[in-house]
PDB file of N, CA and C in Angstrom:
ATOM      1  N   UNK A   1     -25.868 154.613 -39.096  1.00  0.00           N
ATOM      2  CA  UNK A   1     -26.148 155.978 -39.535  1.00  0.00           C
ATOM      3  C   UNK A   1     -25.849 156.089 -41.023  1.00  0.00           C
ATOM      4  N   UNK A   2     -26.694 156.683 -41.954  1.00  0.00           N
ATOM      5  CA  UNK A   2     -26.541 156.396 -43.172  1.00  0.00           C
ATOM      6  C   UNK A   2     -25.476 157.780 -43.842  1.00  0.00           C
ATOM      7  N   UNK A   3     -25.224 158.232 -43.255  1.00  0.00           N
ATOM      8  CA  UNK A   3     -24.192 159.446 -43.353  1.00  0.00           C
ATOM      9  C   UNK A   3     -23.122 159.137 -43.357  1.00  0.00           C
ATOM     10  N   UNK A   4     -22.526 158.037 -42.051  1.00  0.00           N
ATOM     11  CA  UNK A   4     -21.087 157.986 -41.501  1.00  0.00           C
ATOM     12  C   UNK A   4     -20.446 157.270 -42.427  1.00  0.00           C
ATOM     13  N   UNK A   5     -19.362 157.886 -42.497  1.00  0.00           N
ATOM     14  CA  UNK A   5     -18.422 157.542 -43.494  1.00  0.00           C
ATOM     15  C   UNK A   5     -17.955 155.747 -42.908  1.00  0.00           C
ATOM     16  N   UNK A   6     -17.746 155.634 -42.115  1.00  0.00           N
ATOM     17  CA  UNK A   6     -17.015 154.304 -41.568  1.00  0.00           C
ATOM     18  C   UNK A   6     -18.444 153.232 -41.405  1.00  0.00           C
ATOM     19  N   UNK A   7     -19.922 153.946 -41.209  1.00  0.00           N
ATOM     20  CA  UNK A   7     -20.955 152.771 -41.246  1.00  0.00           C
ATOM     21  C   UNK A   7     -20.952 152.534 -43.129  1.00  0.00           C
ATOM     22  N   UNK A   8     -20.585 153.178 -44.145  1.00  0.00           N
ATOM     23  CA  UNK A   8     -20.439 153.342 -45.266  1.00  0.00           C
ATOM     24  C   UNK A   8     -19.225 152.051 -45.584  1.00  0.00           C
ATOM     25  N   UNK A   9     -18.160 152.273 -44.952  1.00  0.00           N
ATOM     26  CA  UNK A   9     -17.232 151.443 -45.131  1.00  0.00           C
ATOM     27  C   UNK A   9     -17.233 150.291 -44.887  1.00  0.00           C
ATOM     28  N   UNK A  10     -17.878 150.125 -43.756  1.00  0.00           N
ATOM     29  CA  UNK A  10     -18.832 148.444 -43.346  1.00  0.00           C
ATOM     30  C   UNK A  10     -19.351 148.298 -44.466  1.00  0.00           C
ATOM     31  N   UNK A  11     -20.320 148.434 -44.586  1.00  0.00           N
ATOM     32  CA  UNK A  11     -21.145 148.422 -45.998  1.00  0.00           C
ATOM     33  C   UNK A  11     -20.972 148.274 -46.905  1.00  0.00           C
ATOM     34  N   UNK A  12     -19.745 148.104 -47.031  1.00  0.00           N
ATOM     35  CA  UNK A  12     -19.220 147.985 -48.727  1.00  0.00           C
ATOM     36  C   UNK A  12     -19.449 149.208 -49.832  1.00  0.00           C
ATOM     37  N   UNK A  13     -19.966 150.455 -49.276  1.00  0.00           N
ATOM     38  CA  UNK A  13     -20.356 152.017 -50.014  1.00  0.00           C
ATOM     39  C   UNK A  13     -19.157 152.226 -50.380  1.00  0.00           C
ATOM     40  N   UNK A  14     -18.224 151.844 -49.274  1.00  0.00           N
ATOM     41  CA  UNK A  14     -17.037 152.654 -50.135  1.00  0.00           C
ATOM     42  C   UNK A  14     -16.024 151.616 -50.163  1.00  0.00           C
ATOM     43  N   UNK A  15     -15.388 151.879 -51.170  1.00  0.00           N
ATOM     44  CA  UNK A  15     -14.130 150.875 -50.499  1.00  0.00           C
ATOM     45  C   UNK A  15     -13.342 150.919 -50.041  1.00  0.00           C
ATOM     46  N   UNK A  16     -12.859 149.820 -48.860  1.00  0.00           N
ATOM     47  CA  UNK A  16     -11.304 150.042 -48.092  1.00  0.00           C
ATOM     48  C   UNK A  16     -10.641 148.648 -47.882  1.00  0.00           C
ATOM     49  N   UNK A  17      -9.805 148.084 -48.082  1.00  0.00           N
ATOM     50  CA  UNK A  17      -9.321 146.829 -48.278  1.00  0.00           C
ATOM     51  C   UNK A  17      -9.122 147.024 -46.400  1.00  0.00           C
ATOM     52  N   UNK A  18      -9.596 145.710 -46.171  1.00  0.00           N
ATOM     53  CA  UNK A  18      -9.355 145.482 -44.709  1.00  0.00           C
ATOM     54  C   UNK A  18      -8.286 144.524 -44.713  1.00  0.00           C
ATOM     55  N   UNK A  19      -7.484 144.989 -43.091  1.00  0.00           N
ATOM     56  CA  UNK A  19      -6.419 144.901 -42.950  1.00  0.00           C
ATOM     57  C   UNK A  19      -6.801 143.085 -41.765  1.00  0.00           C
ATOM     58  N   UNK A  20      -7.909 143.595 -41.046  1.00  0.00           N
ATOM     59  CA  UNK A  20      -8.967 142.629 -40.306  1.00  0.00           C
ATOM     60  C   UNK A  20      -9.917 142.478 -40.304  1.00  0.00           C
ATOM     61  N   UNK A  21     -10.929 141.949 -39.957  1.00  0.00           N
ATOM     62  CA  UNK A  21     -12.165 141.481 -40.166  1.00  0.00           C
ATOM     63  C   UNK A  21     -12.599 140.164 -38.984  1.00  0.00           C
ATOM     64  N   UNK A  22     -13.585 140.381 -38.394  1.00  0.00           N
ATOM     65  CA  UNK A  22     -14.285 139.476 -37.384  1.00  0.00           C
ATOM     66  C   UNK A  22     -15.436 139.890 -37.444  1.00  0.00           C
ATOM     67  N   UNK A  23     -16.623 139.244 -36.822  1.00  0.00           N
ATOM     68  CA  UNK A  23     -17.880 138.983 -36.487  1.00  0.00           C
ATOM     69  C   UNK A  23     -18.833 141.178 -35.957  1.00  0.00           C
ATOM     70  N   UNK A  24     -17.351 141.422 -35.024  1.00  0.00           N
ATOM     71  CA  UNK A  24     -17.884 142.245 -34.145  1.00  0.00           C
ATOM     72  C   UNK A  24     -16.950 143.678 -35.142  1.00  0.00           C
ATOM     73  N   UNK A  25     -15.856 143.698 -35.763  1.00  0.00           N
ATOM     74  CA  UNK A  25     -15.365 145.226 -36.077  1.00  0.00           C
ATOM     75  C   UNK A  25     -14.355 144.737 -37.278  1.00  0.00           C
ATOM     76  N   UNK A  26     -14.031 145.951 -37.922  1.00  0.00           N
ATOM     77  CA  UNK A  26     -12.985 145.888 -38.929  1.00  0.00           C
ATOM     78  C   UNK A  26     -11.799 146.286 -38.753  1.00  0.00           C
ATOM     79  N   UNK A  27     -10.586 146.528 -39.305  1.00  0.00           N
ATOM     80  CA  UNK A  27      -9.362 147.233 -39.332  1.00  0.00           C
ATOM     81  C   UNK A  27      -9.113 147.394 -40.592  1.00  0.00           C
ATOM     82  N   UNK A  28      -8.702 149.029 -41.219  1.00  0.00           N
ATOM     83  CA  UNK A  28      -8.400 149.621 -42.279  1.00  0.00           C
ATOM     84  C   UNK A  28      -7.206 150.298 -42.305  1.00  0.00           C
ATOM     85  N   UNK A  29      -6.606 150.679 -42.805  1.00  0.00           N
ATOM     86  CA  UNK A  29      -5.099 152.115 -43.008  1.00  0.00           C
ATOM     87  C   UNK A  29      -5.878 152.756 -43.024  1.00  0.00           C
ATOM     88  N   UNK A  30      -5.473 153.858 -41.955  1.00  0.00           N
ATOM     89  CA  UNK A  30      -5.663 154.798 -42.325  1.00  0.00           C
ATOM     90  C   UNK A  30      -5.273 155.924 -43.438  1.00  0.00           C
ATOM     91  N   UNK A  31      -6.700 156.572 -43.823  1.00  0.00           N
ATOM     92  CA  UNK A  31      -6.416 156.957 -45.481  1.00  0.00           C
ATOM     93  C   UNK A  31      -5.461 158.529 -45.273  1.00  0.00           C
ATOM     94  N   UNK A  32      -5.502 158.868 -44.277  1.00  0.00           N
ATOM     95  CA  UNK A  32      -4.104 160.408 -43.676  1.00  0.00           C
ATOM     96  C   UNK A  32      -3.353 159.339 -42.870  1.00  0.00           C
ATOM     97  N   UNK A  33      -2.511 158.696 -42.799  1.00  0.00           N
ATOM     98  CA  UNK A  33      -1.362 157.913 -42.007  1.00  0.00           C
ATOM     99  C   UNK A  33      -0.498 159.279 -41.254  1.00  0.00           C
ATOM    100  N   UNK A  34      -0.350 159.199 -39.948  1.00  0.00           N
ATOM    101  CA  UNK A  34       0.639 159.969 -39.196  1.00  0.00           C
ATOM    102  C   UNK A  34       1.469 159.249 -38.928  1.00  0.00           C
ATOM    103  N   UNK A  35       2.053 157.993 -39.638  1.00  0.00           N
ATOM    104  CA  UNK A  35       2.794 156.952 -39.287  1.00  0.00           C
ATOM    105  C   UNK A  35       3.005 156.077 -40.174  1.00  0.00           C
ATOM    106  N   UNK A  36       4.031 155.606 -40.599  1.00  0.00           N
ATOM    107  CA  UNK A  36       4.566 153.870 -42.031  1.00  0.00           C
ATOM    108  C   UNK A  36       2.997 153.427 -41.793  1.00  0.00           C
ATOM    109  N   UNK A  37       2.945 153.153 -40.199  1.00  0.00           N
ATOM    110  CA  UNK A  37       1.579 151.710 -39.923  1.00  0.00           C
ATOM    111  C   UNK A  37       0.588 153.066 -39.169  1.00  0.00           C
ATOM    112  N   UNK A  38      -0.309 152.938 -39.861  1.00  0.00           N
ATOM    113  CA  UNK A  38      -1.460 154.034 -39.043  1.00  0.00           C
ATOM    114  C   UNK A  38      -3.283 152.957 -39.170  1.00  0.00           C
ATOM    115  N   UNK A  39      -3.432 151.872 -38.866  1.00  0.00           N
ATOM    116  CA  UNK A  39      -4.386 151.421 -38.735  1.00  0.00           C
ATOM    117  C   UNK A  39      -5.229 151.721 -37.676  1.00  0.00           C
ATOM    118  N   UNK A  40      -6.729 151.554 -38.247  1.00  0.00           N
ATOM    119  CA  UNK A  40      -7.504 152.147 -37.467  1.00  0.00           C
ATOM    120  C   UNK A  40      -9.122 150.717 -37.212  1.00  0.00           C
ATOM    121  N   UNK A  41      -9.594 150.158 -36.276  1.00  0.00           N
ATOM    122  CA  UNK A  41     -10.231 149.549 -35.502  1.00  0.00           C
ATOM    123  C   UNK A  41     -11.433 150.002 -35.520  1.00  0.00           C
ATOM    124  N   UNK A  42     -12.682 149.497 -36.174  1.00  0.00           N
ATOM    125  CA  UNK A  42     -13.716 150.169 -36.399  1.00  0.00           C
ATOM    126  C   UNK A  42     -14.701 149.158 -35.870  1.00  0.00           C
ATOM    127  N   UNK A  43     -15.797 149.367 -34.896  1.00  0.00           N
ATOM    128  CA  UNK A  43     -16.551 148.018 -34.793  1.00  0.00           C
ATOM    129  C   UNK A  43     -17.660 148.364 -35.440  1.00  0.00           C
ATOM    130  N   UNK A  44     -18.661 147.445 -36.033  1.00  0.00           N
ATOM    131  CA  UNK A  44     -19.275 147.101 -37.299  1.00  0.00           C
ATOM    132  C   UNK A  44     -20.807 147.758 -36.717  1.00  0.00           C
ATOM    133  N   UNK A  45     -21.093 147.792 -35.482  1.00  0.00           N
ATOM    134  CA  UNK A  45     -22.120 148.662 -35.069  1.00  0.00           C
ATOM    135  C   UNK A  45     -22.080 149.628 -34.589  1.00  0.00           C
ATOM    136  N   UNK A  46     -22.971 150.906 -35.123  1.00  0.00           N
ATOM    137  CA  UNK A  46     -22.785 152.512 -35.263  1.00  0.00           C
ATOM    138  C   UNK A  46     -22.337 152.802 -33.543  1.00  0.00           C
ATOM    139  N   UNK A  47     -21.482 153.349 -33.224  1.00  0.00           N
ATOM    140  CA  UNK A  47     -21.574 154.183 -31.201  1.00  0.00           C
ATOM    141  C   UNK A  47     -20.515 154.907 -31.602  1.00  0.00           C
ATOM    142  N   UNK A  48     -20.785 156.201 -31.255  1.00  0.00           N
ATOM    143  CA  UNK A  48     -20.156 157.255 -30.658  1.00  0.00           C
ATOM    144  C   UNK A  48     -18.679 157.168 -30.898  1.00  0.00           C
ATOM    145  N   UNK A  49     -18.435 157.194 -29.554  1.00  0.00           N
ATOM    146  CA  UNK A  49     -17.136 157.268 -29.158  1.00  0.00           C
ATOM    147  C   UNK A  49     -16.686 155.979 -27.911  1.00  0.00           C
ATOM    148  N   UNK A  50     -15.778 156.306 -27.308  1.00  0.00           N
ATOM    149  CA  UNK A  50     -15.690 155.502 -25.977  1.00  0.00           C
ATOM    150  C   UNK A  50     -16.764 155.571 -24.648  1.00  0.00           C
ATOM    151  N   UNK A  51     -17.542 156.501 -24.817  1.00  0.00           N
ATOM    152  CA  UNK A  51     -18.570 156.920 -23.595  1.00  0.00           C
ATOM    153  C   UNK A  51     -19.713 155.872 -23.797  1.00  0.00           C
ATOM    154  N   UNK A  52     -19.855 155.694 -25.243  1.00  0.00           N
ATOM    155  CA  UNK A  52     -21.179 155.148 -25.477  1.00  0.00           C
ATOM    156  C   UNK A  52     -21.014 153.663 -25.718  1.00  0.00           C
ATOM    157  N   UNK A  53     -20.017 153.069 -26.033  1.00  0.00           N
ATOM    158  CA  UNK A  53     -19.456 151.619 -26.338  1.00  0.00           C
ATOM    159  C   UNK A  53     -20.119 151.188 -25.431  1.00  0.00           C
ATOM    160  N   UNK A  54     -20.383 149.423 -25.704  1.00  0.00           N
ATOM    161  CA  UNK A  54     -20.168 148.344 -24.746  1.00  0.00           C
ATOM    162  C   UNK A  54     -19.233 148.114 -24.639  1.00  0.00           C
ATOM    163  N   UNK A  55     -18.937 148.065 -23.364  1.00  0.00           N
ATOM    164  CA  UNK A  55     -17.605 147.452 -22.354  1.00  0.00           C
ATOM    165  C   UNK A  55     -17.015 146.214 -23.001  1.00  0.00           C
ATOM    166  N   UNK A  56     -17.945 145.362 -23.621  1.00  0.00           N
ATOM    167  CA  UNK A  56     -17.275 143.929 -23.732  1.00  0.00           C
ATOM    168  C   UNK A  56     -16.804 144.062 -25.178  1.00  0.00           C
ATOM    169  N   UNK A  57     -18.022 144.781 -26.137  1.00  0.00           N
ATOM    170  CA  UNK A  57     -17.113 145.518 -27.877  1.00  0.00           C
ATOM    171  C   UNK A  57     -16.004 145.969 -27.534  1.00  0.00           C
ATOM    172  N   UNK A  58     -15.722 146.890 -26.621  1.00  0.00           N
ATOM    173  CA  UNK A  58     -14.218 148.022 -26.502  1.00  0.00           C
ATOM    174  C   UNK A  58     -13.505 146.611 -26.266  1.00  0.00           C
ATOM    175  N   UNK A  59     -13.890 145.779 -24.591  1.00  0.00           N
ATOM    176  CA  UNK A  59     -12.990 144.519 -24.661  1.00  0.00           C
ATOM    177  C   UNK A  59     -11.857 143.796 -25.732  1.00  0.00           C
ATOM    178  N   UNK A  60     -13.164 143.879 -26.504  1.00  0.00           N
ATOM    179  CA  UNK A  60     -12.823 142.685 -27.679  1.00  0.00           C
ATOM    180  C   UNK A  60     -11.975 143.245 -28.744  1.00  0.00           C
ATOM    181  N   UNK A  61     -12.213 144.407 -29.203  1.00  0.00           N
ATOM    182  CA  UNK A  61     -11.196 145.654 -29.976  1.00  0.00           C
ATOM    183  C   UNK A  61      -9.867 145.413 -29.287  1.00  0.00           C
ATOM    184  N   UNK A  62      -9.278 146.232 -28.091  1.00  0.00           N
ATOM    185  CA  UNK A  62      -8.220 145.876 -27.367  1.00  0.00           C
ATOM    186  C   UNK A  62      -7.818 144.474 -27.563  1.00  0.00           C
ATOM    187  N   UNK A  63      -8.535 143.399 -27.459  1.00  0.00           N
ATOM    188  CA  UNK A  63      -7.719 142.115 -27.670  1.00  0.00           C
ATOM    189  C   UNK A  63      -7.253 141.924 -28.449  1.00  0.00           C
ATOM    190  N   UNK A  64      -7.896 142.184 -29.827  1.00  0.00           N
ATOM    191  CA  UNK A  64      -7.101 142.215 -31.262  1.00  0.00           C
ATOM    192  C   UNK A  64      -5.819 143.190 -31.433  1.00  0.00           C
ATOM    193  N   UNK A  65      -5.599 143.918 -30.447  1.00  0.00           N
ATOM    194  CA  UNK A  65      -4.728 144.977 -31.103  1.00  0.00           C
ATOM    195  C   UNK A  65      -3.462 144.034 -31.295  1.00  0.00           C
ATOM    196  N   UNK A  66      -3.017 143.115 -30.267  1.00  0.00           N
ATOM    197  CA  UNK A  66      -1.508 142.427 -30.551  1.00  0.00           C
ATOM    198  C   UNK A  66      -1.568 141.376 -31.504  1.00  0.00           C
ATOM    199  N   UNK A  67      -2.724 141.435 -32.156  1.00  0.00           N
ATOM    200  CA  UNK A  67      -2.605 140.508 -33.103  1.00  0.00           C
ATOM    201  C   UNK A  67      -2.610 141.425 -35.001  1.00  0.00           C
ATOM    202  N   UNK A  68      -3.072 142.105 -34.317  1.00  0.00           N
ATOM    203  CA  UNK A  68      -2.726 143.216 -35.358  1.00  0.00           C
ATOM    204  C   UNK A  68      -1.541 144.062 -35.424  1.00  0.00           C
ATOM    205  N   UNK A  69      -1.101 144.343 -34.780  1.00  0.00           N
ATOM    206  CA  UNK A  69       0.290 144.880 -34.236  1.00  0.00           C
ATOM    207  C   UNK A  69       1.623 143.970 -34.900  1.00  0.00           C
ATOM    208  N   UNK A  70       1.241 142.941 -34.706  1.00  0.00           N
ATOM    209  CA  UNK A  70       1.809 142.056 -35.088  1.00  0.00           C
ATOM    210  C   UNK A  70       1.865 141.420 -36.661  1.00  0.00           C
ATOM    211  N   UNK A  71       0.692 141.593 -37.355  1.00  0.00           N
ATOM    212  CA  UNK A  71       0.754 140.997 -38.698  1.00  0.00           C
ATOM    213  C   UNK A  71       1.161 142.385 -39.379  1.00  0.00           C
ATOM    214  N   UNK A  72       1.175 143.862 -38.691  1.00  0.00           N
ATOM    215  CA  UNK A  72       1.444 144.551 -39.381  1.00  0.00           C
ATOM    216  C   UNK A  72       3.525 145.037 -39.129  1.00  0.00           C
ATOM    217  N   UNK A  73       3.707 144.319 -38.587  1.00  0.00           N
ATOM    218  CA  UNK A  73       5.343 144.341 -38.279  1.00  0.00           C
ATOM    219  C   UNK A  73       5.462 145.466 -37.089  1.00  0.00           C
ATOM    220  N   UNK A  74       4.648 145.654 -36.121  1.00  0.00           N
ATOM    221  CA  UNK A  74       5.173 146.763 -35.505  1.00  0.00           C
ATOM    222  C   UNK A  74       5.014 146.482 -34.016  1.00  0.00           C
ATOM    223  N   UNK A  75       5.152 145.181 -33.454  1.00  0.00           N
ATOM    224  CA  UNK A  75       4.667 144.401 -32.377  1.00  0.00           C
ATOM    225  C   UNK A  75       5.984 144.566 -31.248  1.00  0.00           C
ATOM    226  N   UNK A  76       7.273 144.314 -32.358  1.00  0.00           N
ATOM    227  CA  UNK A  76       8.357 144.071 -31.395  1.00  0.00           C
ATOM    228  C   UNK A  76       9.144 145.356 -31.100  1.00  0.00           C
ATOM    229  N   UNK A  77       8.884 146.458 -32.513  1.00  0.00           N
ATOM    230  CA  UNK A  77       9.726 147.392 -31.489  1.00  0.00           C
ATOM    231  C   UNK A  77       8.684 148.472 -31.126  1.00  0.00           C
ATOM    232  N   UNK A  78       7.366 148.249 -30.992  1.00  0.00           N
ATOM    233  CA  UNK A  78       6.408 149.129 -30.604  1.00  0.00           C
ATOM    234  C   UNK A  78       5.387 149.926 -31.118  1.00  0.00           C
ATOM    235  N   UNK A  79       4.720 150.388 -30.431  1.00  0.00           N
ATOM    236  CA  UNK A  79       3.531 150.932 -31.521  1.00  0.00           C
ATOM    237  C   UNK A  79       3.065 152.114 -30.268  1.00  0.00           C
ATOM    238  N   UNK A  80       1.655 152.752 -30.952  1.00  0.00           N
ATOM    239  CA  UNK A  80       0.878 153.889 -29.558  1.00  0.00           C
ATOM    240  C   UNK A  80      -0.514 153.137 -29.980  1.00  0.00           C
ATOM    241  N   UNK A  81      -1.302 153.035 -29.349  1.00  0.00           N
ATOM    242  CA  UNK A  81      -2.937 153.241 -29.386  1.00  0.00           C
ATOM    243  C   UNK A  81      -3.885 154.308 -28.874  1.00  0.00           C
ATOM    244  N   UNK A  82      -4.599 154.776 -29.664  1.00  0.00           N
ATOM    245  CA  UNK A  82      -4.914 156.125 -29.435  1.00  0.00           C
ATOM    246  C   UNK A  82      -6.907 155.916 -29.562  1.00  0.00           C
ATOM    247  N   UNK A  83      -7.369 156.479 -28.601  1.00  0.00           N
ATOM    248  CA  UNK A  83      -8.775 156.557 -29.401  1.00  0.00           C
ATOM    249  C   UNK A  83      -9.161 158.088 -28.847  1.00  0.00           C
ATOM    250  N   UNK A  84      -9.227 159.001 -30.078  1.00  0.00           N
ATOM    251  CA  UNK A  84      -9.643 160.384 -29.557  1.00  0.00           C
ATOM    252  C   UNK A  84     -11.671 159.768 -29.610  1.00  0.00           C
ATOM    253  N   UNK A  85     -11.538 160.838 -28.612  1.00  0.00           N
ATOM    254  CA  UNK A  85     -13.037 161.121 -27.692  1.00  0.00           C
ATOM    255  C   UNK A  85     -13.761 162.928 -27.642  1.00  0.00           C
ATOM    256  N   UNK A  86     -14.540 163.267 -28.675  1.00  0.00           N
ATOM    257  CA  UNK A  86     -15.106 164.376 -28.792  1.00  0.00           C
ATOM    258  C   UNK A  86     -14.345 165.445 -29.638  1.00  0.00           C
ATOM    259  N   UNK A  87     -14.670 166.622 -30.012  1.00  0.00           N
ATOM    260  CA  UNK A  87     -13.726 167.239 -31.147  1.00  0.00           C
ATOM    261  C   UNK A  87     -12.738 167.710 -30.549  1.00  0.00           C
ATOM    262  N   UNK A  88     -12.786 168.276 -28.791  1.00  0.00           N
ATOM    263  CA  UNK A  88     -11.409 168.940 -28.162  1.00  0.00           C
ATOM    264  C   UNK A  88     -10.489 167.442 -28.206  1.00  0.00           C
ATOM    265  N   UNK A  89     -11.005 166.003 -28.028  1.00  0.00           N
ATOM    266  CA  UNK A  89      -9.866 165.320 -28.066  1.00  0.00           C
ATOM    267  C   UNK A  89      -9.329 164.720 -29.281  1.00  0.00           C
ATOM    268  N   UNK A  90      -9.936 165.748 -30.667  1.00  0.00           N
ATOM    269  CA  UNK A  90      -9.368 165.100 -31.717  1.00  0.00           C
ATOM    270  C   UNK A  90     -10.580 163.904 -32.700  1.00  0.00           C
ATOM    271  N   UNK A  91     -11.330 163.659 -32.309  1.00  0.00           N
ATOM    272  CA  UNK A  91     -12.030 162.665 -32.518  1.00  0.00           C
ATOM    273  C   UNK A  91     -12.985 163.484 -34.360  1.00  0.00           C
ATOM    274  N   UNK A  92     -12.557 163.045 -35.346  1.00  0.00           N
ATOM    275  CA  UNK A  92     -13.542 163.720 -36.967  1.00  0.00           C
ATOM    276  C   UNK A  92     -14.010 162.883 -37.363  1.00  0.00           C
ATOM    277  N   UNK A  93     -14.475 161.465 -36.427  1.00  0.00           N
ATOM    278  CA  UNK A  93     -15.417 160.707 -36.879  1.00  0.00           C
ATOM    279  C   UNK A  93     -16.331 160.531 -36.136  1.00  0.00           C
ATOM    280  N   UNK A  94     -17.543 160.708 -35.924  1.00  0.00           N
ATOM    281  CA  UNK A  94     -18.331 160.353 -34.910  1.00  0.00           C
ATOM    282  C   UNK A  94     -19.048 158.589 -35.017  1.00  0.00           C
ATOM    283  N   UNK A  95     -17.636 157.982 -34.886  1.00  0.00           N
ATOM    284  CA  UNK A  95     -18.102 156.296 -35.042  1.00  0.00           C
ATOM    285  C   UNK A  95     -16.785 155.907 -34.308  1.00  0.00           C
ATOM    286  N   UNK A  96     -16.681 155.745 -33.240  1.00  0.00           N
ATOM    287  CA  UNK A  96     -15.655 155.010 -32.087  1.00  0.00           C
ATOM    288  C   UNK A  96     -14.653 154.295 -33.273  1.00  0.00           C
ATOM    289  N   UNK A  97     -13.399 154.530 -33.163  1.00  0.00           N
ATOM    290  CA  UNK A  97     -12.474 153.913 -33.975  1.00  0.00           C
ATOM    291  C   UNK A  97     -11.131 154.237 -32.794  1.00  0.00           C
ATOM    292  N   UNK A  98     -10.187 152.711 -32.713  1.00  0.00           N
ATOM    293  CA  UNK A  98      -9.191 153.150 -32.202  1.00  0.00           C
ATOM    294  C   UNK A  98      -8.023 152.638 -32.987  1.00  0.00           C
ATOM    295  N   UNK A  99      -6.930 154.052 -32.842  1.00  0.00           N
ATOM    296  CA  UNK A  99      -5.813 154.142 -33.847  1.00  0.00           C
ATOM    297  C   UNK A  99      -4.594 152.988 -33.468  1.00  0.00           C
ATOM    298  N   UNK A 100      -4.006 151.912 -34.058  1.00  0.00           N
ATOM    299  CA  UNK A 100      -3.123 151.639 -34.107  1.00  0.00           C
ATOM    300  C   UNK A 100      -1.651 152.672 -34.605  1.00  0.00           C
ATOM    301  N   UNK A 101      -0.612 152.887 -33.879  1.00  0.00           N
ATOM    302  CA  UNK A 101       0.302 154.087 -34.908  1.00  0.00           C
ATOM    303  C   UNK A 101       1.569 153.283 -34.305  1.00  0.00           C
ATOM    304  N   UNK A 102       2.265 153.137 -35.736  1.00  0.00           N
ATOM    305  CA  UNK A 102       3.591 152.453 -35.657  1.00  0.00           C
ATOM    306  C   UNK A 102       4.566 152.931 -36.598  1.00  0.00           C
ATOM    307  N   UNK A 103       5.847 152.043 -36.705  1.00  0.00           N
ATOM    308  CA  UNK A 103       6.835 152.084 -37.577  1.00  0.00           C
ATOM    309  C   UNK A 103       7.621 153.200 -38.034  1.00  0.00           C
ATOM    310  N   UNK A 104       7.630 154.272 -36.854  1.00  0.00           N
ATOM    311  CA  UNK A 104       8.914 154.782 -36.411  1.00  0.00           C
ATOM    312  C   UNK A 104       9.115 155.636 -34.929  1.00  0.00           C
ATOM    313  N   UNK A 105       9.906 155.891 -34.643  1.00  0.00           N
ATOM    314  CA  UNK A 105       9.892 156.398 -33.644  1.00  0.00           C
ATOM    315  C   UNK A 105       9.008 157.616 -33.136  1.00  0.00           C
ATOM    316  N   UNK A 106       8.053 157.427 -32.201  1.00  0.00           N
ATOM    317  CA  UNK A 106       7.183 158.420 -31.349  1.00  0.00           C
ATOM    318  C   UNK A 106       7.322 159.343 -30.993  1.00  0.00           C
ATOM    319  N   UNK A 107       7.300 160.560 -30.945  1.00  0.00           N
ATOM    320  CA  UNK A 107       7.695 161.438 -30.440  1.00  0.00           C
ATOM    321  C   UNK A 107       6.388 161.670 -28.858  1.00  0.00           C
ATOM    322  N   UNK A 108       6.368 162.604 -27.810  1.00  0.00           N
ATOM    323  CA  UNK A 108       5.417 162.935 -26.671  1.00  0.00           C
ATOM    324  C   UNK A 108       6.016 164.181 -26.193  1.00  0.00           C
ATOM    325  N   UNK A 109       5.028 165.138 -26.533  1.00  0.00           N
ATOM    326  CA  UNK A 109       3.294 164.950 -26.536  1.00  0.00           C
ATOM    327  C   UNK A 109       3.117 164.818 -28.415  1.00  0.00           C
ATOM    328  N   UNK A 110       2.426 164.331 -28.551  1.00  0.00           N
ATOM    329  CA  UNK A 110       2.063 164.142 -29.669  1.00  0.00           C
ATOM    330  C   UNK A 110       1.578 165.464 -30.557  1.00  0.00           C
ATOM    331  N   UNK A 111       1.520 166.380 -30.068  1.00  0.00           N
ATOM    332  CA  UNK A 111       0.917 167.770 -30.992  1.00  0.00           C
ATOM    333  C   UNK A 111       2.023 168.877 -30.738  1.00  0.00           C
TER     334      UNK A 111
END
């Protein structure tokens, strides 16, 4: 989509120093951090949200998370993963991204 800010960021339109990088999605900081570690999981072809994904893309996202979790220091004493879904669940990107949030203590419910 030539609008979306994050198909932009693939693209090299804008810049964001990636945190990861593979074949299928990226990982960036997030540029509002609610957290020290607030990375965010972007896969490199335009979908929605979680409704519209392939099963085996979402797969493959989730697998990376402990490896990301991990180069970003927040593996051993914990982290949340979050992917908001539509505007009631929070979601101001319409390009499936899921949140890594670490490096201090969590509070629940989150709002």
């Amino acid at each position: 989509m030539s609008d979306c800010v994050f198909c932009k960021i693939i693209k090299g339109e804008i810049p964001s120093p990636r945190v990861y990088e593979d074949e299928k999605m990226i990982a960036i900081n997030d540029v509002a951090p609610a957290a020290p570690v607030h990375i965010l999981l972007i896969p490199k072809i335009h979908t929605e949200n979680i409704t519209t994904v392939d099963p085996e893309l979402f797969k493959h996202m989730l697998g990376k998370v402990k490896e990301i979790a991990k180069k970003a220091n927040i593996l051993e004493k914990g982290f949340r993963v979050v992917v908001n879904t539509g505007s009631d669940g929070g979601q101001t990107v319409n390009h499936l991204h899921i949140h890594i949030i670490g490096g201090k203590i969590l509070g629940w419910p989150p709002c």
